[in-house]
Protein backbone atom coordinates (compact mmCIF):
# COMPACT_ATOMS: atom_id res chain seq x y z
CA UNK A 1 -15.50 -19.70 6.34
CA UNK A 2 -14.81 -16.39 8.42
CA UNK A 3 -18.56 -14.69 9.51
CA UNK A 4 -18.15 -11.57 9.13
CA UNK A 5 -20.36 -8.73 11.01
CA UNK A 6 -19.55 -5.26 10.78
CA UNK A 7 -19.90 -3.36 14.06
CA UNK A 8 -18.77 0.26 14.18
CA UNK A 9 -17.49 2.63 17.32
CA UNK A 10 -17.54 5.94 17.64
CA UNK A 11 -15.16 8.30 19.05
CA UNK A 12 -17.33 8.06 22.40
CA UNK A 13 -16.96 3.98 22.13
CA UNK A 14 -13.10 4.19 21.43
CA UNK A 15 -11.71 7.74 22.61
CA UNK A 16 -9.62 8.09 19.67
CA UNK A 17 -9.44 11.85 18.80
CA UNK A 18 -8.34 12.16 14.80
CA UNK A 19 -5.80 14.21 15.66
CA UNK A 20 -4.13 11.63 17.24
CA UNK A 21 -3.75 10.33 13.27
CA UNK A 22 -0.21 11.76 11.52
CA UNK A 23 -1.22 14.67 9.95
CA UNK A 24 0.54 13.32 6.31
CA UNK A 25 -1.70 10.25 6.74
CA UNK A 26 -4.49 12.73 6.95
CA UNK A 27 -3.87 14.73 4.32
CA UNK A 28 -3.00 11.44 1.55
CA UNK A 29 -6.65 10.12 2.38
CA UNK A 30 -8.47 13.02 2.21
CA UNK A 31 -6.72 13.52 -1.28
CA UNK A 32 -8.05 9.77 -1.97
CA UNK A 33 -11.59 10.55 -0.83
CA UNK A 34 -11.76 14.05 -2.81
CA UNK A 35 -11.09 11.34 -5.99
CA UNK A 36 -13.75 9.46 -4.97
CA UNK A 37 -12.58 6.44 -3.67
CA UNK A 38 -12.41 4.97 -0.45
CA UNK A 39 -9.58 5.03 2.32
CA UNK A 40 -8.74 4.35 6.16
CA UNK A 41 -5.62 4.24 8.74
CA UNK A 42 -5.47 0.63 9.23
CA UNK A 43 -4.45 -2.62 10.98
CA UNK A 44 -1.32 -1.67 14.04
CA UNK A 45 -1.94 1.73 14.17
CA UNK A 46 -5.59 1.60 15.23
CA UNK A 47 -4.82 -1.68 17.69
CA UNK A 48 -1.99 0.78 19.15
CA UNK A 49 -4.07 3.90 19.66
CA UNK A 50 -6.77 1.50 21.46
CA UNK A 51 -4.07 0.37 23.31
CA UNK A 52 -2.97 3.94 24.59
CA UNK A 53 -0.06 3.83 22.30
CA UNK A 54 1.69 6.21 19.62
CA UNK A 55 1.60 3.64 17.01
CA UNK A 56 5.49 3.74 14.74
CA UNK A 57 3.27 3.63 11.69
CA UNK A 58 0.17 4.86 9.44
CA UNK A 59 -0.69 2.43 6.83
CA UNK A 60 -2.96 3.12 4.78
CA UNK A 61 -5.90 0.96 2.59
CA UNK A 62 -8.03 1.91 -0.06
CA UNK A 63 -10.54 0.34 -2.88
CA UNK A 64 -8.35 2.51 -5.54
CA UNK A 65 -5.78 0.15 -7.67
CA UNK A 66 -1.83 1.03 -7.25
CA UNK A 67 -2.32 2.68 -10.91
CA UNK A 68 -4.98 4.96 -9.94
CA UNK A 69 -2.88 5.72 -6.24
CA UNK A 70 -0.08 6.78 -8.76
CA UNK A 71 -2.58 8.72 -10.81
CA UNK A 72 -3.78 10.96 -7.70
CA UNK A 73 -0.30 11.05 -6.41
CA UNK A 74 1.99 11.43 -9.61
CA UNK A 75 5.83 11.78 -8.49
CA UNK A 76 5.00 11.88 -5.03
CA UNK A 77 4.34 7.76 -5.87
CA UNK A 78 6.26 5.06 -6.30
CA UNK A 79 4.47 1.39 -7.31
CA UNK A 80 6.86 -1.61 -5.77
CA UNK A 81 6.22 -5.55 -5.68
CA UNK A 82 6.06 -8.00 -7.84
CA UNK A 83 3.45 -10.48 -6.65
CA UNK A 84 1.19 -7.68 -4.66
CA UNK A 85 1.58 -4.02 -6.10
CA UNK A 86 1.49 -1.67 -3.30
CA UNK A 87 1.78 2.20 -3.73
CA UNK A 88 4.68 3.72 -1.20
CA UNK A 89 3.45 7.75 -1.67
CA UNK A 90 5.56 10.65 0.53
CA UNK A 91 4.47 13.37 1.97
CA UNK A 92 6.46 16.05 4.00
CA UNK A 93 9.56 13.60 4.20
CA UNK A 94 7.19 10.49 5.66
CA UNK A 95 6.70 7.25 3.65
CA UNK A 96 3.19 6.11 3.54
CA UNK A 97 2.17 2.65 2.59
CA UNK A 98 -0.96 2.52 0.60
CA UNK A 99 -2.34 -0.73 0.02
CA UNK A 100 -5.42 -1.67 -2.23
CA UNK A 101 -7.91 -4.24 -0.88
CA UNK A 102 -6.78 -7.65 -1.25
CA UNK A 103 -9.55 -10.17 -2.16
CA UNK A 104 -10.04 -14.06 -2.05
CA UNK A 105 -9.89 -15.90 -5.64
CA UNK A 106 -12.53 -18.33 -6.35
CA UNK A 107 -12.24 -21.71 -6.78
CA UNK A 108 -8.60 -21.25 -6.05
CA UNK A 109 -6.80 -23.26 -3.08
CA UNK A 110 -4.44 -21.39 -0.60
CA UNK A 111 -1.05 -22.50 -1.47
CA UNK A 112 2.46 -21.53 0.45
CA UNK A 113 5.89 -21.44 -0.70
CA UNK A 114 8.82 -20.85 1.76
CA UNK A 115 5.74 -18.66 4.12
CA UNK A 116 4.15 -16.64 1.57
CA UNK A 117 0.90 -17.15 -0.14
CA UNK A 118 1.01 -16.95 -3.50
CA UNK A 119 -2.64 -18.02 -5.44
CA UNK A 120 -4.76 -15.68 -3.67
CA UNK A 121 -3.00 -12.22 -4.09
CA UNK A 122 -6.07 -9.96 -5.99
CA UNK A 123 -8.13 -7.29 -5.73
CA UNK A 124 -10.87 -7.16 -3.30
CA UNK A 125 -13.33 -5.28 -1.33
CA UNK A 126 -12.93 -3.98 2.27
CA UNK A 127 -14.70 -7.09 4.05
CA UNK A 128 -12.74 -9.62 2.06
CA UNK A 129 -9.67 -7.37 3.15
CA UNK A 130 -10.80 -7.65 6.77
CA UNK A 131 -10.76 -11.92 6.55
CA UNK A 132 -7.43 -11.52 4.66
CA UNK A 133 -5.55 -10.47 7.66
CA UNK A 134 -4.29 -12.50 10.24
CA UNK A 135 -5.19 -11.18 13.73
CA UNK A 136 -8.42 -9.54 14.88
CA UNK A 137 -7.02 -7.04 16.33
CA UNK A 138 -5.08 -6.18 13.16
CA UNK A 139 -8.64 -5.95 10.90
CA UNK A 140 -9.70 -2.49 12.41
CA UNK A 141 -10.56 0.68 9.80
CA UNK A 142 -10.18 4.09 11.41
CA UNK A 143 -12.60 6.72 9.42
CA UNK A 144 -11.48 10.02 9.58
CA UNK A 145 -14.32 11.76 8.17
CA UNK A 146 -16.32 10.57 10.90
CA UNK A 147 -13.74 8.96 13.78
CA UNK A 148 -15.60 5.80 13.81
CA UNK A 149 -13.90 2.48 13.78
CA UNK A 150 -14.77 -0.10 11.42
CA UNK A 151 -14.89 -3.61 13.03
CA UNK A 152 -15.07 -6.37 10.91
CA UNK A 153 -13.54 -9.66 12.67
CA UNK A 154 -14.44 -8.70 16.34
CA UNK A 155 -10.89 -6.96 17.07
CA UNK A 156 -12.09 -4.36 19.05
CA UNK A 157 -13.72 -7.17 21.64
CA UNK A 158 -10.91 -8.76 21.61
CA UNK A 159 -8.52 -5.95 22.55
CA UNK A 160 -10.73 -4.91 25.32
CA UNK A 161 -10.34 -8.88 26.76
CA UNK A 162 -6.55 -8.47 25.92
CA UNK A 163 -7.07 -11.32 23.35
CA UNK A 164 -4.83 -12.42 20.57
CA UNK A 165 -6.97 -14.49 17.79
CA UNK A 166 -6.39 -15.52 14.60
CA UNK A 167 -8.83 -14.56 12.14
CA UNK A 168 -10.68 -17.86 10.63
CA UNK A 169 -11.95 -21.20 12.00
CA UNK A 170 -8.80 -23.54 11.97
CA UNK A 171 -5.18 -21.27 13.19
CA UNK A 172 -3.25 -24.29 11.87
CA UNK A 173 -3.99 -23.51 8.49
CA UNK A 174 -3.51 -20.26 9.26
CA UNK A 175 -0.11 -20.43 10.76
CA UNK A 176 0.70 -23.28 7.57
CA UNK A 177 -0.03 -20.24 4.79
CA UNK A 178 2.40 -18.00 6.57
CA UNK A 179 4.34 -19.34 9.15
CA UNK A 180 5.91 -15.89 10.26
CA UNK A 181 2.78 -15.20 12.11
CA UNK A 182 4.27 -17.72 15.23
CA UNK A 183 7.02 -14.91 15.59
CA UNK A 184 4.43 -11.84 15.03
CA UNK A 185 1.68 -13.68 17.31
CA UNK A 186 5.16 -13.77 20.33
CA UNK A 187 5.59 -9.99 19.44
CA UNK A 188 2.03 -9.17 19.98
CA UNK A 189 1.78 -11.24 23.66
CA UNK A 190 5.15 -10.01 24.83
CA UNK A 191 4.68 -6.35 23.48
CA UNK A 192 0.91 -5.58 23.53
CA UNK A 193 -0.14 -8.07 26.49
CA UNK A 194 -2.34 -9.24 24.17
CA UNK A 195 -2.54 -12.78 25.27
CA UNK A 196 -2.91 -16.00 22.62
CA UNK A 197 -6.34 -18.35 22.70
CA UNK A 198 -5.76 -21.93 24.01
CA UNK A 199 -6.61 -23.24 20.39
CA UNK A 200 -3.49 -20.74 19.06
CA UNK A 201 -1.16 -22.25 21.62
CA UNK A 202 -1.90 -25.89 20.26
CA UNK A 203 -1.73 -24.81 16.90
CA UNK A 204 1.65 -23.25 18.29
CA UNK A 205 3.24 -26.92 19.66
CA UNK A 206 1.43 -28.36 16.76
CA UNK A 207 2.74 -26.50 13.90
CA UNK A 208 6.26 -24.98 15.05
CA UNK A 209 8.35 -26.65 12.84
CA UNK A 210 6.64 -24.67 9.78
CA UNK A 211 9.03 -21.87 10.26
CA UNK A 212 11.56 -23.66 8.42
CA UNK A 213 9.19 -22.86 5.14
CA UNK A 214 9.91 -19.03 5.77
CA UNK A 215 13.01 -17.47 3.54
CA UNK A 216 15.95 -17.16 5.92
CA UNK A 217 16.54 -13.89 5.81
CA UNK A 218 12.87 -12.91 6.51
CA UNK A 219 13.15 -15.12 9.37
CA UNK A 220 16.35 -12.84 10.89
CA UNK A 221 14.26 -10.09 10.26
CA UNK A 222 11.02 -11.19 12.21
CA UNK A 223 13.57 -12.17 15.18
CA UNK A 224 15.48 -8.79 15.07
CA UNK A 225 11.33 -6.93 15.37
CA UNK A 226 11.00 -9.47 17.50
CA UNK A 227 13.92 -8.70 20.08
CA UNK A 228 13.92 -5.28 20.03
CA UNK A 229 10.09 -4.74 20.87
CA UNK A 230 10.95 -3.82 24.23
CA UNK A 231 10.23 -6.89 25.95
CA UNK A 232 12.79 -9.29 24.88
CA UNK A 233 12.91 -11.02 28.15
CA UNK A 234 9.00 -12.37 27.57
CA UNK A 235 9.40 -12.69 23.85
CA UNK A 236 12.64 -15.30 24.52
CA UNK A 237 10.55 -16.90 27.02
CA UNK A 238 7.67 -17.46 24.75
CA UNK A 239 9.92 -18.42 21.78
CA UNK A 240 11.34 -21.49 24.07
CA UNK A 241 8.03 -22.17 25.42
CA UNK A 242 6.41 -22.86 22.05
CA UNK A 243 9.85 -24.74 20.80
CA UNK A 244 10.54 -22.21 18.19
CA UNK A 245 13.97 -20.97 19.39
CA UNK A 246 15.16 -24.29 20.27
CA UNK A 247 14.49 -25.56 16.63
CA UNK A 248 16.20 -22.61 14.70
CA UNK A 249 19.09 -22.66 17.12
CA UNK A 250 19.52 -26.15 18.10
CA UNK A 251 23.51 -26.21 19.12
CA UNK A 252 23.02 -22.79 21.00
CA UNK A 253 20.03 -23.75 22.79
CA UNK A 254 21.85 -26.56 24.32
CA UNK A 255 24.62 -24.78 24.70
CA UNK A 256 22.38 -21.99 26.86
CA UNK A 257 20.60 -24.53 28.78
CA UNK A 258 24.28 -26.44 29.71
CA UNK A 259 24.65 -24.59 32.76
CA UNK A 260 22.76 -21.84 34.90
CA UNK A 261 25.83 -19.37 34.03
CA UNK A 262 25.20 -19.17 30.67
CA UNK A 263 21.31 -19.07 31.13
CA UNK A 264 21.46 -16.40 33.83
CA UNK A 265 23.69 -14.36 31.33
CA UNK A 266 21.34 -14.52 28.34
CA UNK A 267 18.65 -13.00 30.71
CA UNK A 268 20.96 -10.27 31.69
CA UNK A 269 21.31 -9.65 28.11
CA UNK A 270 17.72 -9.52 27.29
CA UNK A 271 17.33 -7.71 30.25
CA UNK A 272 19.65 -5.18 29.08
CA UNK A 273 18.20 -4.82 25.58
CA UNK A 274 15.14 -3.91 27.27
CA UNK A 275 16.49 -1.33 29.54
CA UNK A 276 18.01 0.83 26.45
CA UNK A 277 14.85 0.53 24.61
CA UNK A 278 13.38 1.79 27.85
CA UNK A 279 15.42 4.90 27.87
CA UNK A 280 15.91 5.76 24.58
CA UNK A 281 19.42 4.37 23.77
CA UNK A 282 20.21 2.31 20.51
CA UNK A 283 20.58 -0.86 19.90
CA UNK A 284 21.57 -3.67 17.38
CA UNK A 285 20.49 -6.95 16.75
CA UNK A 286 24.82 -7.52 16.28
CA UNK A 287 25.01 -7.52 20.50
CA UNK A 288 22.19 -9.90 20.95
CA UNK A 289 22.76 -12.45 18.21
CA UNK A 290 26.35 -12.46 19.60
CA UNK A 291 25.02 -13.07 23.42
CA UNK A 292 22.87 -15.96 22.09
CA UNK A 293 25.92 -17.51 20.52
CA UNK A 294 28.50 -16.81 23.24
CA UNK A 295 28.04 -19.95 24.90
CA UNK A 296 28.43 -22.09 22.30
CA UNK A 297 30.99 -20.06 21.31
CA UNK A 298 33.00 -21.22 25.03
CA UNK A 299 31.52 -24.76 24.57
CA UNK A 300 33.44 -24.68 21.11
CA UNK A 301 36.34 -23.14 21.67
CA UNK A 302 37.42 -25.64 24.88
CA UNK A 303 37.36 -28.78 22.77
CA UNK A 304 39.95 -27.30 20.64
CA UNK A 305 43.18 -28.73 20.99
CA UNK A 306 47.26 -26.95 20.86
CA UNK A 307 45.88 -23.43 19.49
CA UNK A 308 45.96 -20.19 20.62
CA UNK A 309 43.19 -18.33 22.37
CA UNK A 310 42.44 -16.85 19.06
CA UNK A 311 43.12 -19.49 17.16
CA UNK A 312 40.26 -21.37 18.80
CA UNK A 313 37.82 -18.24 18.66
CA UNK A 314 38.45 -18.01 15.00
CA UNK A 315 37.66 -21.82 13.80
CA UNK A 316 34.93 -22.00 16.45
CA UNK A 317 33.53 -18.63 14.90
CA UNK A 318 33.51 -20.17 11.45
CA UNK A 319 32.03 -23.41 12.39
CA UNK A 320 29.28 -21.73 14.25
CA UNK A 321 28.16 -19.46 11.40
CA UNK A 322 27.66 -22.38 9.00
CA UNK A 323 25.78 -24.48 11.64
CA UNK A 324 23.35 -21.35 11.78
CA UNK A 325 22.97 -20.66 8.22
CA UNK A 326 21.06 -24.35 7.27
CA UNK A 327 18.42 -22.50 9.93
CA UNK A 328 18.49 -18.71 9.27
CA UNK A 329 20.38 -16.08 7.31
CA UNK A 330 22.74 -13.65 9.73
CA UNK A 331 23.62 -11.42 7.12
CA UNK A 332 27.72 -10.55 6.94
CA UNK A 333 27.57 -7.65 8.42
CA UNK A 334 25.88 -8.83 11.36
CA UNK A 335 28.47 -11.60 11.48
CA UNK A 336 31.79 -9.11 11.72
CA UNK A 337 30.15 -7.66 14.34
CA UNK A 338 29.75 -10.23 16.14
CA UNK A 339 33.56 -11.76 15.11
CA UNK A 340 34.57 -8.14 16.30
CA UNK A 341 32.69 -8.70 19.46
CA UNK A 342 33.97 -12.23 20.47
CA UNK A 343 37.63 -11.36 19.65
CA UNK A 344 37.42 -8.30 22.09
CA UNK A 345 36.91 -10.47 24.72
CA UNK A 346 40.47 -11.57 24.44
CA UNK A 347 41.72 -8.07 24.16
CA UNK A 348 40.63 -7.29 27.19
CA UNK A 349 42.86 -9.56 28.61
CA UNK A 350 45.79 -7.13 27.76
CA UNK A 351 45.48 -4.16 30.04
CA UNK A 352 49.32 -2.91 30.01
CA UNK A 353 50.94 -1.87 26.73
CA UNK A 354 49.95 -0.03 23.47
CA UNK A 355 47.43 -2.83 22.82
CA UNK A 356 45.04 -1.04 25.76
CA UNK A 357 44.59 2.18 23.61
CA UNK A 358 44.12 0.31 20.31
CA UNK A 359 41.25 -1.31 22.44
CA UNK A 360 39.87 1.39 23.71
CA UNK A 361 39.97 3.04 20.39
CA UNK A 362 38.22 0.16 18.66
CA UNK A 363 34.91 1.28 16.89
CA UNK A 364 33.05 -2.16 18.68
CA UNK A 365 34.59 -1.16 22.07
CA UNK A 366 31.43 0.19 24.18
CA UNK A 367 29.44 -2.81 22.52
CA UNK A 368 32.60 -5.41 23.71
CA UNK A 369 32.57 -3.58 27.00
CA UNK A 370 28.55 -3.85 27.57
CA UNK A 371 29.55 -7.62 26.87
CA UNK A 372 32.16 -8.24 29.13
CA UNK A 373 30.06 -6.64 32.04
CA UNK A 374 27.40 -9.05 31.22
CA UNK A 375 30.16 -11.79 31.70
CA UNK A 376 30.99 -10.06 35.34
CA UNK A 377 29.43 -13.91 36.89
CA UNK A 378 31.55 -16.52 34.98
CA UNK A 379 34.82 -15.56 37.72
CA UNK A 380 36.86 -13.62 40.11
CA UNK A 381 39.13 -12.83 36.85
CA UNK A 382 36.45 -11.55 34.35
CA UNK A 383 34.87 -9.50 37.34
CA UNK A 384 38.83 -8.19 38.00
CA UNK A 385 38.41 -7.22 34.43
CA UNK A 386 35.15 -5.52 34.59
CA UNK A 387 36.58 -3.25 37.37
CA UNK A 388 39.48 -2.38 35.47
CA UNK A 389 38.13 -1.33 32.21
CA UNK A 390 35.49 0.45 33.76
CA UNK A 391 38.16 2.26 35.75
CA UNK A 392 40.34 3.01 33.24
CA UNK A 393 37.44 4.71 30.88
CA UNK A 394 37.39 7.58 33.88
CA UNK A 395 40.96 8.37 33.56
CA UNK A 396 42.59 11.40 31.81
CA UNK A 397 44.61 10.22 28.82
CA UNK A 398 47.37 11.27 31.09
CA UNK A 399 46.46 9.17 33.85
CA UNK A 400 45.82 6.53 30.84
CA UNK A 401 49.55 6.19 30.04
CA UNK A 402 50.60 6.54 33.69
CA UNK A 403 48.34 3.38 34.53
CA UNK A 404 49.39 1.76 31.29
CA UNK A 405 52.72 2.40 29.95
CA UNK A 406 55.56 0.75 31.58
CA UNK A 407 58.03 2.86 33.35
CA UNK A 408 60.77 3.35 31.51
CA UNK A 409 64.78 2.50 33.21
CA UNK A 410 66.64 5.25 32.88
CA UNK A 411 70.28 4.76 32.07
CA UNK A 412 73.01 4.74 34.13
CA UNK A 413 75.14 7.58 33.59
């Protein structure tokens, strides 16, 4: 049984101004408290502000049903869900997430299908709400009225000792009735710095294999959050460390681990994800989902026997996606990105001809280019390659046809 004990900060404690709260946010729960219920900023964005970050998001949570949310909110509200109602309400163009309390059934065991739990899902009151939650440091209330912080689970301690805790007494059942939390708990660590308690780690090593009860698409989501939260290079790391990315990608694990090449060029590419998050740039989970399956993709691709180049890339491709999809979902999309991707490789091969300008003109070029540069160590000839692609991109298209187009004989008169 979680104790709970409520200990509040004020803005002197915490040095959170409220106008460091979205003004929309603002302006939804004042509109709750003027109806008389009750209503805070909660969970990541406070943790973020005490961090000395601009948190993405504002949720929201409040002791007023999704019904009554709708009531105060009319059109502006839309109720979605099925097995928890939540209230999505806009205001100036922003999507706010309004949650009501959840509470703790009696006399009704926690039960978990594919990493959700689904007896427990009612109405509650703030404290239960606090317990609910996984991580102390995600069961913090931000008042506006008054700037204080409402601590229920000891998350404010915790942040100030950079600690990442699960909220209860035993994390394996905690990590059992949802096993996403091993991929949010890696976020947190490699993100935050908010580093896990021995007794989560065990849980970790004890319980990893859970994550096969989370739906597979969910579980391409998490990883996507996952690798794009700025510090992929930690976050892979950690994942291999507590035998999670090993288990949902068995084949390309191995394949990774074969040589120092190919592990040396999956740092390079985590290591480049996190440099355009750094600055601003975009980025797509297509690029690093094809980087972890390159080598496999090689390993693959060289037992094939009496086919062409892209012959071999093609069946490997194929086989590769259904080995991943008994593990996780990569939606299609993602996969003809990826296809796109790989085949460029060969493409690049070609540098004289009209071929070069239909690559160059490719929508996945840049992508297939970043890609080939991150190949620059396997030899002498994909390093030639590098240099001449990234030559040819500072030509005029005049100079483009000079370099590329073959001379043509003129005729003897």
């Amino acid at each position: 049984m979680t104790k709970i004990k409520l200990q509040t900060y004020n803005i002197a404690q915490h040095g959170i101004s409220v106008e460091e709260i979205s003004p929309s946010a603002r302006v939804i729960i004042t509109q709750l408290l003027d109806e008389g219920f009750e209503a805070y900023i909660v969970g990541g964005a406070v943790r973020d502000l005490l961090l000395g970050m601009h948190p993405k998001d504002f949720d929201i949570v409040t002791n007023a049903t999704p019904e009554q949310i709708k009531h105060v909110f009319k059109k502006d509200c839309r109720i979605i869900g099925r097995r928890f109602k939540l209230a999505h309400v806009y205001h100036n163009r922003e999507l706010f997430e309004v949650a009501t309390y959840r509470g703790k059934a009696e006399n009704v065991k926690h039960k978990a299908v594919k990493g959700h739990i689904i007896s427990d899902n009612v109405y509650g009151n703030i404290e239960e709400d606090a317990t609910r939650r996984d991580f102390s440091c995600n069961a913090l209330y931000f008042d506006i009225e008054n700037g204080n912080i409402l601590d229920y689970c000891g998350g404010v301690e915790d942040i100030q000792k950079s600690k990442l805790r699960f909220i209860g007494d035993n994390d394996s059942i905690r990590i059992i009735e949802d096993p996403v939390r091993l991929i949010r708990a890696i976020r947190f660590q490699a993100k935050l710095g908010l580093q896990m308690t021995e007794e989560m780690q065990q849980a970790f090593l004890k319980e990893y294999k859970t994550i096969s009860n989370v739906s597979l698409i969910r579980l391409f989501d998490e990883l996507v959050k996952l690798f794009h939260c700025g510090n992929a290079v930690d976050a892979y790391r950690l994942l291999n460390q507590f035998k999670i990315f090993p288990y949902i990608f068995p084949h390309a694990s191995d394949a990774i681990t074969y040589n120092d090449n190919n592990m040396q060029f999956i740092q390079n590419a985590l290591k480049s994800t996190d440099a355009r998050i750094k600055h601003g740039k975009s980025v797509t989970p297509i690029f690093l989902f094809a980087c972890f399956l390159w080598p496999l993709l090689e390993l693959k691709a060289e037992h094939i026997q009496k086919k062409s180049n892209y012959e071999k890339y093609t069946i490997a491709t194929n086989e590769i996606f259904e080995m991943c999809r008994h593990k996780i979902t990569i939606p299609k999309i993602i996969q003809i990105g990826i296809r796109n991707i790989w085949m460029l490789q060969l493409r690049f091969d070609v540098i004289r001809g009209k071929k070069v300008f239909a690559t160059l003109e490719n929508p996945r070029f840049r992508a297939a280019y970043d890609f080939l540069l991150l190949r620059k160590g396997e030899s002498k000839h994909i390093q030639k390659l590098c240099d001449w692609w990234t030559h040819i991109q500072t030509l005029s298209k005049t100079k483009q046809r000079e370099l590329i187009l073959p001379k043509r004989r003129q005729k003897k008169r």
